[in-house]
Structure formats: structure tokens, C-alpha cells
PDB file of N, CA and C in Angstrom:
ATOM      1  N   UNK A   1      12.813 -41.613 -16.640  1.00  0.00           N
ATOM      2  CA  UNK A   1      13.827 -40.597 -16.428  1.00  0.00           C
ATOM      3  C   UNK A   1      14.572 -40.383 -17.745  1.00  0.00           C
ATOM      4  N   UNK A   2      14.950 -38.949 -17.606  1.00  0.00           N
ATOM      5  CA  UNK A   2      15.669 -38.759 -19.422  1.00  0.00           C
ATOM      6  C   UNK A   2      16.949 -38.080 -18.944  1.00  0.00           C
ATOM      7  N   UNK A   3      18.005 -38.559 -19.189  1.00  0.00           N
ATOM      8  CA  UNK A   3      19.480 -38.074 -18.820  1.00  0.00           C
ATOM      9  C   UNK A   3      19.659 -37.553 -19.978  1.00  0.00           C
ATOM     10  N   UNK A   4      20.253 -36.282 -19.871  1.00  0.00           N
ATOM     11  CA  UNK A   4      21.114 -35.993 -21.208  1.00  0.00           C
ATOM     12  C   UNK A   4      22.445 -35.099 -20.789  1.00  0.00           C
ATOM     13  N   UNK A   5      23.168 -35.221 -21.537  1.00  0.00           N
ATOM     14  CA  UNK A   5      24.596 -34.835 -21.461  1.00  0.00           C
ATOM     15  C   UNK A   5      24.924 -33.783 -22.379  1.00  0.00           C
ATOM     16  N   UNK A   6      25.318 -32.549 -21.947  1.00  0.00           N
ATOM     17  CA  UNK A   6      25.303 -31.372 -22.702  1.00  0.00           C
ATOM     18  C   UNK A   6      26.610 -31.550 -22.867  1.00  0.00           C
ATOM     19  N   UNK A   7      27.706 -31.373 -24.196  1.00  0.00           N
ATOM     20  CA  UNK A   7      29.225 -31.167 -24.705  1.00  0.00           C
ATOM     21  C   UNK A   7      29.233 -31.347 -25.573  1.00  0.00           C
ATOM     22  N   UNK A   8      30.107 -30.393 -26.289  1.00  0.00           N
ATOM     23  CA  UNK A   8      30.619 -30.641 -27.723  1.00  0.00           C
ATOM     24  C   UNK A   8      31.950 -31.768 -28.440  1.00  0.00           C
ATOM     25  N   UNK A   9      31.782 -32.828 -27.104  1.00  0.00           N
ATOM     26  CA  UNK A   9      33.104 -33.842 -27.872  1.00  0.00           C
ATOM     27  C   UNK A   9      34.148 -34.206 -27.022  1.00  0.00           C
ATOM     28  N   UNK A  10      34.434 -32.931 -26.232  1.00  0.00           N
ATOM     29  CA  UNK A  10      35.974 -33.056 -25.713  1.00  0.00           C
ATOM     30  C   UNK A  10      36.084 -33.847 -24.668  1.00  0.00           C
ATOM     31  N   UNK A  11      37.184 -34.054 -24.385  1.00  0.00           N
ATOM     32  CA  UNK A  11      37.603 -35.358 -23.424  1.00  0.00           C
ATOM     33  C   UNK A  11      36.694 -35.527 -21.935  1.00  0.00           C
ATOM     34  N   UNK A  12      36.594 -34.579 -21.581  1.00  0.00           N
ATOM     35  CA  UNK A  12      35.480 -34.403 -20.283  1.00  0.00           C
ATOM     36  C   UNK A  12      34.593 -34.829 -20.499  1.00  0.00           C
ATOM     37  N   UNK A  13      34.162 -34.254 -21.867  1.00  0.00           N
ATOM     38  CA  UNK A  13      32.276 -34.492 -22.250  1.00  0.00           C
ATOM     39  C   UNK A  13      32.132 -36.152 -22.353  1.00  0.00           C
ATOM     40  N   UNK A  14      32.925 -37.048 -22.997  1.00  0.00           N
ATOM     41  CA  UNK A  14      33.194 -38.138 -23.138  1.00  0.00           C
ATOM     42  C   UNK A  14      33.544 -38.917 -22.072  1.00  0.00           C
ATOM     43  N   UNK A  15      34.248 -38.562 -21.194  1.00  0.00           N
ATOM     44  CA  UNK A  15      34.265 -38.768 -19.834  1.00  0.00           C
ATOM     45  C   UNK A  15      33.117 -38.722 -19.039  1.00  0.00           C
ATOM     46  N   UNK A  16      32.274 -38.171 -19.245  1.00  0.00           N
ATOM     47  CA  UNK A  16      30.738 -37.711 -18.528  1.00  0.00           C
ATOM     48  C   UNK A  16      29.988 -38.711 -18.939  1.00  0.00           C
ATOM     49  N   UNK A  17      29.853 -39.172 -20.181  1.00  0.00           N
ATOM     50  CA  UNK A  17      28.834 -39.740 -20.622  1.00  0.00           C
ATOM     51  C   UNK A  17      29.304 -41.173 -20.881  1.00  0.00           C
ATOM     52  N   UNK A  18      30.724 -41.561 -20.519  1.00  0.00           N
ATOM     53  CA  UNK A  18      31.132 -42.925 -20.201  1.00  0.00           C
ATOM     54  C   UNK A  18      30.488 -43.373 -18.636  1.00  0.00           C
ATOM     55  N   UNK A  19      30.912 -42.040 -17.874  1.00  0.00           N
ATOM     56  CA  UNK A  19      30.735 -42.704 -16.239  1.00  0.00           C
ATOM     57  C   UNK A  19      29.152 -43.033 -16.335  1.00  0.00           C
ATOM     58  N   UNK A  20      28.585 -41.959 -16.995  1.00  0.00           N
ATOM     59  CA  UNK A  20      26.734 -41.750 -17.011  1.00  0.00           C
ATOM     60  C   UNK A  20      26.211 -43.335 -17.435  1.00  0.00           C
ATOM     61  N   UNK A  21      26.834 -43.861 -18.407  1.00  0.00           N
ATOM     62  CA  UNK A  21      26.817 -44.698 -19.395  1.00  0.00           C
ATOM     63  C   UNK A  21      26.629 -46.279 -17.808  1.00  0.00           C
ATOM     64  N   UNK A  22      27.940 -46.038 -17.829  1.00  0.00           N
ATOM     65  CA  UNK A  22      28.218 -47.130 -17.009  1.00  0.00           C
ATOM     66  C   UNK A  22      27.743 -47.147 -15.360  1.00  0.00           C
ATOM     67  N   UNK A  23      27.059 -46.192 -14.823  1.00  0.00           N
ATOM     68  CA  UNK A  23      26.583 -45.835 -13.740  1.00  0.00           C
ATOM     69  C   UNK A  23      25.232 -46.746 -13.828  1.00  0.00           C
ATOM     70  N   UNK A  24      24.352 -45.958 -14.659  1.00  0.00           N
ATOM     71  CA  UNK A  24      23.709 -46.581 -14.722  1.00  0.00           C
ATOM     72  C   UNK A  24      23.132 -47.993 -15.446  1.00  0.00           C
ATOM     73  N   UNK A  25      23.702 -48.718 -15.668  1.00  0.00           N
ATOM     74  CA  UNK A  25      23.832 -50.327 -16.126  1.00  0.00           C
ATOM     75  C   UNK A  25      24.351 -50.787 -14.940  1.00  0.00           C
ATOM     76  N   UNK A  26      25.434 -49.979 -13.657  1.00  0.00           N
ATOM     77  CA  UNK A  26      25.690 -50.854 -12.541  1.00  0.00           C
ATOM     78  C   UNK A  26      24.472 -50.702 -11.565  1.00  0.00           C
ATOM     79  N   UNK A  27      23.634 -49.582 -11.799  1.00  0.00           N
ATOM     80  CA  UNK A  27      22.255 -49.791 -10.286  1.00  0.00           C
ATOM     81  C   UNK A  27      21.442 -50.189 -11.291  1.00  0.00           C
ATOM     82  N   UNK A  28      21.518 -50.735 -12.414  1.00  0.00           N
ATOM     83  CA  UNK A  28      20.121 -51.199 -13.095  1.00  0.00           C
ATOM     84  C   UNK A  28      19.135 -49.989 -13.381  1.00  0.00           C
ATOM     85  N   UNK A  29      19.286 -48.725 -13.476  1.00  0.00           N
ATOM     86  CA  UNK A  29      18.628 -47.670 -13.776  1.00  0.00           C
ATOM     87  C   UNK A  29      17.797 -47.716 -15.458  1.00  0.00           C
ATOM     88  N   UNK A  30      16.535 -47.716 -15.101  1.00  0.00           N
ATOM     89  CA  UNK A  30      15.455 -47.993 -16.416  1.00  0.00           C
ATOM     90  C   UNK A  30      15.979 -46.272 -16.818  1.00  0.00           C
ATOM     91  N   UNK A  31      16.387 -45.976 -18.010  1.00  0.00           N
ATOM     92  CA  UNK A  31      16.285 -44.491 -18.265  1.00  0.00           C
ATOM     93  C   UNK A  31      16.820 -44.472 -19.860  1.00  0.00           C
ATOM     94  N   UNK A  32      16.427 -43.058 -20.232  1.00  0.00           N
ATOM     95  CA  UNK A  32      16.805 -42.311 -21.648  1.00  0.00           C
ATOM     96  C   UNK A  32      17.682 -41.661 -21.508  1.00  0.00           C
ATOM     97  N   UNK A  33      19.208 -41.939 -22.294  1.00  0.00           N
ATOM     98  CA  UNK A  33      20.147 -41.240 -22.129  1.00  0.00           C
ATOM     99  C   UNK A  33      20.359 -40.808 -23.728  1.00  0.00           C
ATOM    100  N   UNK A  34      20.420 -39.467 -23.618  1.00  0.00           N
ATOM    101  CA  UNK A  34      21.018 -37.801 -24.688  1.00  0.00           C
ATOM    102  C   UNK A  34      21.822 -37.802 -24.788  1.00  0.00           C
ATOM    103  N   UNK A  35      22.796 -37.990 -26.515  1.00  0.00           N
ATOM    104  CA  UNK A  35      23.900 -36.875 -25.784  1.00  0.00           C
ATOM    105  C   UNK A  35      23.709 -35.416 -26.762  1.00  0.00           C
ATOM    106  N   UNK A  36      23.547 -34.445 -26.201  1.00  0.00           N
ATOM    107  CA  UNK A  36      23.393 -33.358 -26.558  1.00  0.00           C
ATOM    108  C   UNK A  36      24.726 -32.383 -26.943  1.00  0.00           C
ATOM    109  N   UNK A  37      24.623 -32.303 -28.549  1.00  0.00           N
ATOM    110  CA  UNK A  37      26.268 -31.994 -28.943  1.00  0.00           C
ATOM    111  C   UNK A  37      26.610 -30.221 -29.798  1.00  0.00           C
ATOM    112  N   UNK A  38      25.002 -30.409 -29.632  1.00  0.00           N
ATOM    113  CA  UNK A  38      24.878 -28.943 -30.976  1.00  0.00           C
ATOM    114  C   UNK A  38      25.059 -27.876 -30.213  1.00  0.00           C
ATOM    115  N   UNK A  39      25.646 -26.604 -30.082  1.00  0.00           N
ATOM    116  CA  UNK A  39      26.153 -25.817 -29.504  1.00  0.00           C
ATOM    117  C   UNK A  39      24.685 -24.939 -29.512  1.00  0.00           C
ATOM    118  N   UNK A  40      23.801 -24.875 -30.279  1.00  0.00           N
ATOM    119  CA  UNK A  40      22.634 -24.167 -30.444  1.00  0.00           C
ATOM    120  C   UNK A  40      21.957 -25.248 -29.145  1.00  0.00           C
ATOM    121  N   UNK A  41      21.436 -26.336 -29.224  1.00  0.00           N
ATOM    122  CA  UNK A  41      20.496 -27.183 -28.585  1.00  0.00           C
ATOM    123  C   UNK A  41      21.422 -26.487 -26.928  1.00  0.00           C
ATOM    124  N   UNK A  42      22.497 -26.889 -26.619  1.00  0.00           N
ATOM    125  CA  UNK A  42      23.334 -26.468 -25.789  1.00  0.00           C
ATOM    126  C   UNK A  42      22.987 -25.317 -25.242  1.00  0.00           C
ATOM    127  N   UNK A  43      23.000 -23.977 -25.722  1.00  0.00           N
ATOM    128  CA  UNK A  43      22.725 -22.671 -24.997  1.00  0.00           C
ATOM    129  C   UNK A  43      21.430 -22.419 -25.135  1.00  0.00           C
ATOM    130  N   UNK A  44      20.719 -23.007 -25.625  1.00  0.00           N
ATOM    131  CA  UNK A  44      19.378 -23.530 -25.324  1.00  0.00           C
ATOM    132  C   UNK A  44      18.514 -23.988 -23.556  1.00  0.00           C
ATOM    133  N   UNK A  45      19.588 -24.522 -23.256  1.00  0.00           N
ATOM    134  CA  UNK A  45      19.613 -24.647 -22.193  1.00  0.00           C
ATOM    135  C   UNK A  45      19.955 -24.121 -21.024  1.00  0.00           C
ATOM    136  N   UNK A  46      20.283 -22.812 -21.590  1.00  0.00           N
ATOM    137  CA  UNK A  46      20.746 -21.615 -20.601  1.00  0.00           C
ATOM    138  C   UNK A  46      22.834 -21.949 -19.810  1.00  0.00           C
ATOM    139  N   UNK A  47      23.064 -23.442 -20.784  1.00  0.00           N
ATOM    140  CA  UNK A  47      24.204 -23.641 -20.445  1.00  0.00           C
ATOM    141  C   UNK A  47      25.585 -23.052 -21.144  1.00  0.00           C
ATOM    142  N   UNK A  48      26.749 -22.270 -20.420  1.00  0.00           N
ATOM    143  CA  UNK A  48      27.735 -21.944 -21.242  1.00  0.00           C
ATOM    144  C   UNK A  48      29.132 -22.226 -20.881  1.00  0.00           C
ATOM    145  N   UNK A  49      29.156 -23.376 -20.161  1.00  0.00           N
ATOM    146  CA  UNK A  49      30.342 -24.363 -20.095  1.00  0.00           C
ATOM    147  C   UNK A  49      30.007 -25.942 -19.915  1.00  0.00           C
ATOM    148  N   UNK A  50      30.827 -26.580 -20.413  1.00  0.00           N
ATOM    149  CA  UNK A  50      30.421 -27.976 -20.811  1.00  0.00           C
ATOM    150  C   UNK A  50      31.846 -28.215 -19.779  1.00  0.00           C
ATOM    151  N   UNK A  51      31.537 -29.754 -19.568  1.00  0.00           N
ATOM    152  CA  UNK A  51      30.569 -30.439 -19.691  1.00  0.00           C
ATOM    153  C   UNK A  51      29.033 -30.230 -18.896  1.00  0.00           C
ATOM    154  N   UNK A  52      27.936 -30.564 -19.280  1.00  0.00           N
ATOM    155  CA  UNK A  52      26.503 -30.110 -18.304  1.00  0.00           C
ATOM    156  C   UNK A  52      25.941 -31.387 -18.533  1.00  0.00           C
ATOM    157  N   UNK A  53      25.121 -31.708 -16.909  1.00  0.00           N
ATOM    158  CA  UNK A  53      24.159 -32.901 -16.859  1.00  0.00           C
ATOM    159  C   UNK A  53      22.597 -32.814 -16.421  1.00  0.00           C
ATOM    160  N   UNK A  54      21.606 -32.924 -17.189  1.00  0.00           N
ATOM    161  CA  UNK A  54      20.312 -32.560 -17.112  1.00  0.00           C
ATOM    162  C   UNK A  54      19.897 -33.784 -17.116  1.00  0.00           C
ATOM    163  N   UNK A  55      18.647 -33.652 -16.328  1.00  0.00           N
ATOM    164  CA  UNK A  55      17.720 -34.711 -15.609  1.00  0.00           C
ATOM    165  C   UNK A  55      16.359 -34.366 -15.695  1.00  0.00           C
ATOM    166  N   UNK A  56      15.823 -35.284 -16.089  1.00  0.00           N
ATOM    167  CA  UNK A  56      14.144 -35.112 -16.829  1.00  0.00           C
ATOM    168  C   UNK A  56      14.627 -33.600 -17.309  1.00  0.00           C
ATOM    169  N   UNK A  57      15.237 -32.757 -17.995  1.00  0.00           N
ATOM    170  CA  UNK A  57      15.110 -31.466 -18.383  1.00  0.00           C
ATOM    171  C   UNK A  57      15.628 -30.002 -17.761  1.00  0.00           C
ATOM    172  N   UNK A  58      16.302 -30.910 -16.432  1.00  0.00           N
ATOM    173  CA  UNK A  58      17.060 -29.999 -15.583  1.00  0.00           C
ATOM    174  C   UNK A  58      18.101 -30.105 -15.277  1.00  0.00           C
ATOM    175  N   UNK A  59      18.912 -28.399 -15.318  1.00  0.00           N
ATOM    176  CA  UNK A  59      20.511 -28.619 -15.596  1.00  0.00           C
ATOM    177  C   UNK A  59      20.618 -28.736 -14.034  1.00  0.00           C
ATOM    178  N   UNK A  60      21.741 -29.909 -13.828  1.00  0.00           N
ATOM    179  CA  UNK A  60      22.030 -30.549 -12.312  1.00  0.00           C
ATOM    180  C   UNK A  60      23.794 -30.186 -12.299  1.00  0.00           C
ATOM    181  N   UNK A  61      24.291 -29.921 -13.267  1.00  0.00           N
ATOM    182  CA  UNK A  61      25.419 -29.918 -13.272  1.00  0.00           C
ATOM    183  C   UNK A  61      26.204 -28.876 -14.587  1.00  0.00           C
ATOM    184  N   UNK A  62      27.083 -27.849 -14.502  1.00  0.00           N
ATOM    185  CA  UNK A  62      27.260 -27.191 -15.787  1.00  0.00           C
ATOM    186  C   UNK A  62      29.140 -27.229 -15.241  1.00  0.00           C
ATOM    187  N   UNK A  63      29.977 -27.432 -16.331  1.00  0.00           N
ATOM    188  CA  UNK A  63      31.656 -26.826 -16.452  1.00  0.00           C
ATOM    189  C   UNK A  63      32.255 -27.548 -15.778  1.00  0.00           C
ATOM    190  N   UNK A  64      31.776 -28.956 -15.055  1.00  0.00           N
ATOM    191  CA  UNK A  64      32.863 -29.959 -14.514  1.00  0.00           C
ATOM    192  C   UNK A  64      32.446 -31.547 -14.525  1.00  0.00           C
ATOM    193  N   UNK A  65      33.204 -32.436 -14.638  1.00  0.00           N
ATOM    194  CA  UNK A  65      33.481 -33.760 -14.770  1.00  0.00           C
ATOM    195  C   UNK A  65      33.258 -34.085 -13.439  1.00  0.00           C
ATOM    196  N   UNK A  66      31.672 -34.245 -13.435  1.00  0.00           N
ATOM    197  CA  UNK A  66      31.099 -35.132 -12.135  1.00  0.00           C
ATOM    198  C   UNK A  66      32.058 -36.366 -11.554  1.00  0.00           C
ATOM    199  N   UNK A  67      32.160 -36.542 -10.504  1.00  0.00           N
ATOM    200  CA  UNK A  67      32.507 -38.186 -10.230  1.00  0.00           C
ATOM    201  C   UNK A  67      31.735 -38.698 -10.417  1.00  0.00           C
ATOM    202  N   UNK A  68      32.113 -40.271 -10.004  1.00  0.00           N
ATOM    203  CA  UNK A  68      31.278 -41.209 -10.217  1.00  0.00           C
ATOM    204  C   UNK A  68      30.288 -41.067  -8.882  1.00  0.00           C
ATOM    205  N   UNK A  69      30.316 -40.768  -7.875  1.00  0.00           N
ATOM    206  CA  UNK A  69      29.807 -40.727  -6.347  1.00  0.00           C
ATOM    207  C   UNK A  69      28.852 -39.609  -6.654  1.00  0.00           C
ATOM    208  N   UNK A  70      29.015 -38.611  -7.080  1.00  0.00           N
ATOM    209  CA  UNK A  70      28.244 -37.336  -7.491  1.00  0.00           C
ATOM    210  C   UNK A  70      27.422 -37.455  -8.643  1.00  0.00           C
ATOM    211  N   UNK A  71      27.639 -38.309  -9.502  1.00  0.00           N
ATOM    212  CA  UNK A  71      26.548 -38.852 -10.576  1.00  0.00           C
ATOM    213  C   UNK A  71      25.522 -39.945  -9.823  1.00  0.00           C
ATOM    214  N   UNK A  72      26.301 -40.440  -8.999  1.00  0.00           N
ATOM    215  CA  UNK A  72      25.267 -41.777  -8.454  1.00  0.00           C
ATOM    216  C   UNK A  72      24.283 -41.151  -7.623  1.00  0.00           C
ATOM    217  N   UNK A  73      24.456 -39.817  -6.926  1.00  0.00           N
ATOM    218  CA  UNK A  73      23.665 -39.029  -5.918  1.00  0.00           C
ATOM    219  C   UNK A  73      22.707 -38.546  -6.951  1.00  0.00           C
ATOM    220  N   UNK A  74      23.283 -38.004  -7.938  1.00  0.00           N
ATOM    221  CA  UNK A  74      22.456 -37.349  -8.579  1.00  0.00           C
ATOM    222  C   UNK A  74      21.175 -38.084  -9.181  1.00  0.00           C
ATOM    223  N   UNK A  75      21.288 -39.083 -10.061  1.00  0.00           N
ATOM    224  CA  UNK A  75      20.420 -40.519 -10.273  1.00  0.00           C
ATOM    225  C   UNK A  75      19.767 -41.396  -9.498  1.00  0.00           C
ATOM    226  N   UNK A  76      20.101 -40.668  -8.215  1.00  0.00           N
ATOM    227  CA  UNK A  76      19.109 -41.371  -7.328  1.00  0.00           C
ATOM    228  C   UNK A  76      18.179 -40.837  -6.433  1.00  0.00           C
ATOM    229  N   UNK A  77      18.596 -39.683  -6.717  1.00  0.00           N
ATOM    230  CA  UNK A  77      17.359 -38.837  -5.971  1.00  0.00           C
ATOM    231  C   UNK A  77      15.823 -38.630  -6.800  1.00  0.00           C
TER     232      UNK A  77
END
């Protein structure tokens, strides 16, 4: 599995990729985690609000600070 985290920095985006971070080290999740920061790589992705969370390559999430309960759904499906 390849997680990546679409944002340019700001407190959310960092927030995203702390919970992402620490989510998965608590279910033991084998995976590749991104963080994707370049505003080009970014709308690349057809995304135009951050924070965004893509999975194997798909945007699952675009313009809000997942919970932790809503990241764990998401990583486990």
C-alpha cells in the first residue's frame, strides 16, 4: 500500500500526516508513506484544496483534516 499526503506545509497538512504517521505504527500497517508538497505534483492530482489523502494513487480525501477514526476506516479497507 502507498499513502501519500497531498499539502503544502500548513498546520492541517502536518496534522494529517502526524495522525497518518502514527495510525499506522498503532495497527502495525506494512505501507509507503508520501508526503507530497509541490503544488505542481499536487494539481496533478486533480486536487485543489489541501489537505488531500491518496491511497495506492487514489484521492480518498481533498480540503479537510481527517480524524483519526476516518483515517483508520480509510486504511483498512
Amino acid at each position: 500500500m502507498k499513502v501519500q499526503i497531498l499539502g503544502t506545509g500548513c498546520p492541517r497538512c502536518r496534522k494529517l500526516e502526524e495522525r497518518v504517521d502514527d495510525i499506522i505504527g498503532e495497527l502495525g500497517i506494512e505501507c509507503e508513506v508520501e508526503k507530497v508538497s509541490d503544488i505542481k505534483d499536487i494539481m496533478a492530482f486533480g486536487v485543489m484544496m489541501t489537505p488531500a489523502l491518496a491511497i495506492d494513487g487514489e484521492i480518498k480525501s481533498t480540503g479537510k483534516l481527517l480524524s483519526v477514526d476516518e483515517i483508520k476506516e480509510l486504511l483498512q479497507t
